[in-house]
N, C-alpha and C. Protein backbone atom coordinates (compact mmCIF):
# COMPACT_ATOMS: atom_id res chain seq x y z
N UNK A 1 -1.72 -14.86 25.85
CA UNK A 1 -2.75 -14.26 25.03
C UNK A 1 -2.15 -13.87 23.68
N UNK A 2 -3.07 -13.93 22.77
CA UNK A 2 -2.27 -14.04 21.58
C UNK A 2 -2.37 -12.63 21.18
N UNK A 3 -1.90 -12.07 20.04
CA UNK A 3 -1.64 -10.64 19.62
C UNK A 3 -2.92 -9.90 19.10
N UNK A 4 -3.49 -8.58 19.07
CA UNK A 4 -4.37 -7.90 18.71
C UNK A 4 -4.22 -6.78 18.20
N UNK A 5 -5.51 -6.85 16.98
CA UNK A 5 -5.71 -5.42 16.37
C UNK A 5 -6.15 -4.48 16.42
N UNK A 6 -5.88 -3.25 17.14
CA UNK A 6 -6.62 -2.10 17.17
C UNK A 6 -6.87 -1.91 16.17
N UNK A 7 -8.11 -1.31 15.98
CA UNK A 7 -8.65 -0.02 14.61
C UNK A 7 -9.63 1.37 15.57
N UNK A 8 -9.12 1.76 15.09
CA UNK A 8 -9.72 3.57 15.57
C UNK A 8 -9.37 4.65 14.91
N UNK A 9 -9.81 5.48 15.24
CA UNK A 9 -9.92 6.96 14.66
C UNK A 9 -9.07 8.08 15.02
N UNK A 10 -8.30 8.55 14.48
CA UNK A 10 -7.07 9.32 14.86
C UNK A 10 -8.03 10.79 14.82
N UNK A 11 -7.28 11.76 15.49
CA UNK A 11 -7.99 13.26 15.61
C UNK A 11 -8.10 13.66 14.54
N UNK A 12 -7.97 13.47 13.21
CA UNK A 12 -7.84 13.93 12.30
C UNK A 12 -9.35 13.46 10.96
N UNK A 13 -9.72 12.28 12.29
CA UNK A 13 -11.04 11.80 11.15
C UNK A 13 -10.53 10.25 10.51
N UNK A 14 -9.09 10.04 10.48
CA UNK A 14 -9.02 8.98 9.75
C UNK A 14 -8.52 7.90 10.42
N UNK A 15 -9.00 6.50 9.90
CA UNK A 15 -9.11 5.34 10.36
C UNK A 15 -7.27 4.80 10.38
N UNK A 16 -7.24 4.04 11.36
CA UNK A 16 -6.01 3.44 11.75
C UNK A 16 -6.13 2.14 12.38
N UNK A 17 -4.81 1.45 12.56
CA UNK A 17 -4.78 -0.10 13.15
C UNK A 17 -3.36 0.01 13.53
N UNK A 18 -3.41 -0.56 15.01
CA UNK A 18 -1.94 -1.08 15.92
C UNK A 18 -2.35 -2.31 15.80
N UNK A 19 -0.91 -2.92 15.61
CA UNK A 19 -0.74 -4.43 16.09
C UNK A 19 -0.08 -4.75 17.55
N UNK A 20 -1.00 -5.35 18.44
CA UNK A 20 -0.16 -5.34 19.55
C UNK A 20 0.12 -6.64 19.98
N UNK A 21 1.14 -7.10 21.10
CA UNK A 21 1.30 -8.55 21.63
C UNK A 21 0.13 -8.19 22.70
N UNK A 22 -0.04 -9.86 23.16
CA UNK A 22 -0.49 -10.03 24.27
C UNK A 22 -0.37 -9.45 25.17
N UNK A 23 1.29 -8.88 25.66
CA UNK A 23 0.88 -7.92 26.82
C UNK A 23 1.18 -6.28 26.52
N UNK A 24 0.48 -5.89 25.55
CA UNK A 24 -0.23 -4.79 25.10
C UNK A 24 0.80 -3.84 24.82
N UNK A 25 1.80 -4.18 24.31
CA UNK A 25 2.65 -3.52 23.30
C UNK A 25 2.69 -3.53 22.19
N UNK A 26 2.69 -2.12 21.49
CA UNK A 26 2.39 -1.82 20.12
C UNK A 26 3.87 -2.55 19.15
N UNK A 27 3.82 -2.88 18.45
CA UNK A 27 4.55 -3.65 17.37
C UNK A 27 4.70 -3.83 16.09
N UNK A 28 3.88 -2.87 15.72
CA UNK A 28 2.94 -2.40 14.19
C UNK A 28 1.92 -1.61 14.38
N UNK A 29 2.12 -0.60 13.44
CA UNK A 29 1.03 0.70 13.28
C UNK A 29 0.70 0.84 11.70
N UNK A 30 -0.34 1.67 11.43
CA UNK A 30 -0.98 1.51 10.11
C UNK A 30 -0.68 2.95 9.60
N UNK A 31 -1.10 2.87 8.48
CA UNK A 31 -0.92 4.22 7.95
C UNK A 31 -2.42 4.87 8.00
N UNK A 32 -2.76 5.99 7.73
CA UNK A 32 -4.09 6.53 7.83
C UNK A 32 -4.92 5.94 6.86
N UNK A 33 -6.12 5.58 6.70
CA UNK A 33 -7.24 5.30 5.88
C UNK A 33 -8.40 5.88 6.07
N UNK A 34 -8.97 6.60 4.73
CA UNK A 34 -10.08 7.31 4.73
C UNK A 34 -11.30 7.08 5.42
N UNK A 35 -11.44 5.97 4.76
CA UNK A 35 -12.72 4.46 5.21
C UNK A 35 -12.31 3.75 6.52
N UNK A 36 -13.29 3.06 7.31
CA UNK A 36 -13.04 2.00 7.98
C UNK A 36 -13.12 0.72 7.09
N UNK A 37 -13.43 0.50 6.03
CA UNK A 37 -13.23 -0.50 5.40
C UNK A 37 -12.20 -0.40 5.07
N UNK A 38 -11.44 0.69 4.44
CA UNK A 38 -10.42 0.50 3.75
C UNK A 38 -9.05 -0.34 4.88
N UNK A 39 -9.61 0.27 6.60
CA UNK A 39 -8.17 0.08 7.03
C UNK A 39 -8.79 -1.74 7.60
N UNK A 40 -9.93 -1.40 7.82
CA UNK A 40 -9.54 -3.43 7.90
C UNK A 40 -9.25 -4.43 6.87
N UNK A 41 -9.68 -3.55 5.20
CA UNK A 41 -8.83 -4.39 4.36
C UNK A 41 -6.95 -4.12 4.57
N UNK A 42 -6.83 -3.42 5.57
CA UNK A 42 -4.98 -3.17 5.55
C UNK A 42 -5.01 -4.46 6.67
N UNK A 43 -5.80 -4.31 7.69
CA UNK A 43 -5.50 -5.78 8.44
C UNK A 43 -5.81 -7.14 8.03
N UNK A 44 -6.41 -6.91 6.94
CA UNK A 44 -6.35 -8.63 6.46
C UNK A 44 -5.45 -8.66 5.52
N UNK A 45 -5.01 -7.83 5.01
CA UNK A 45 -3.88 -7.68 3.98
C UNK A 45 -2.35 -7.94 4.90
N UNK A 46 -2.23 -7.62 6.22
CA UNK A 46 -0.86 -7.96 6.94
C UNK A 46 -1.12 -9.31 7.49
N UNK A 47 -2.38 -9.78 8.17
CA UNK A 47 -2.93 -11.42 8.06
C UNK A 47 -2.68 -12.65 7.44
N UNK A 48 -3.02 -11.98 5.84
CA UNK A 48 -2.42 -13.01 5.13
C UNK A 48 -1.35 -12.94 3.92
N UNK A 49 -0.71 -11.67 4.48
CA UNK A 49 0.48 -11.74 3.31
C UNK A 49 1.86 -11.57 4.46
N UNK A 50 2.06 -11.60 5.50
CA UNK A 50 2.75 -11.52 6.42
C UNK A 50 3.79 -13.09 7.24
N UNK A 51 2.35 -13.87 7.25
CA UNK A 51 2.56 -15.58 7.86
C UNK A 51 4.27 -15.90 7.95
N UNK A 52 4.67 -15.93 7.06
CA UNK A 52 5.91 -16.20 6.53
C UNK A 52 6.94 -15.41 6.10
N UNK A 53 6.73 -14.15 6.14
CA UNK A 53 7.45 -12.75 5.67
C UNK A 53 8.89 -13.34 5.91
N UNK A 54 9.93 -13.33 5.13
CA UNK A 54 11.32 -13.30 5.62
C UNK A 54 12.19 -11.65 6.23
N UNK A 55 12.99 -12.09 7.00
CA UNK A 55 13.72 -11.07 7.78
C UNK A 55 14.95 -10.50 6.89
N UNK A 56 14.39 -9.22 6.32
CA UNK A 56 15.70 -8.72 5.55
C UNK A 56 16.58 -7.72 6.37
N UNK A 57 17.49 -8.07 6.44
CA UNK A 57 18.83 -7.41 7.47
C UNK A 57 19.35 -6.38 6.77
N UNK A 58 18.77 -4.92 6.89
CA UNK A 58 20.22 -4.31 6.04
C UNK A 58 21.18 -3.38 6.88
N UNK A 59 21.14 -3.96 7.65
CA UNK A 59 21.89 -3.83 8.81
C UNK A 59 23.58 -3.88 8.50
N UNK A 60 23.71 -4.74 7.55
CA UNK A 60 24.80 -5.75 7.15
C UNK A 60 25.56 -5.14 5.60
């Protein structure tokens, strides 16, 4: 199963989004948004600016 987006409402009133895998581990979390529009424009914004993201190590 492929990966999914929560969006919901934190106790506080404001809108949020987890990214989870298929077997329902969180893997990405959102920051708060006022709007529910605002936070599903944050999930199409990690959608399509993400695809290809390179892995920066600063590990090193």
């Amino acid at each position: 199963m492929a990966g999914t987006f929560e969006l919901y409402e934190d106790a506080s009133g404001q809108f949020r989004f987890r990214l989870k895998t298929g077997n329902g581990q969180t893997i990405a979390a959102s920051e708060a948004y006022t709007t529910k529009a605002a936070a599903k424009n944050g999930i199409e914004s990690v959608r399509s600016n993400a695809p290809d993201a390179p892995i920066v190590d600063q590990t090193e």
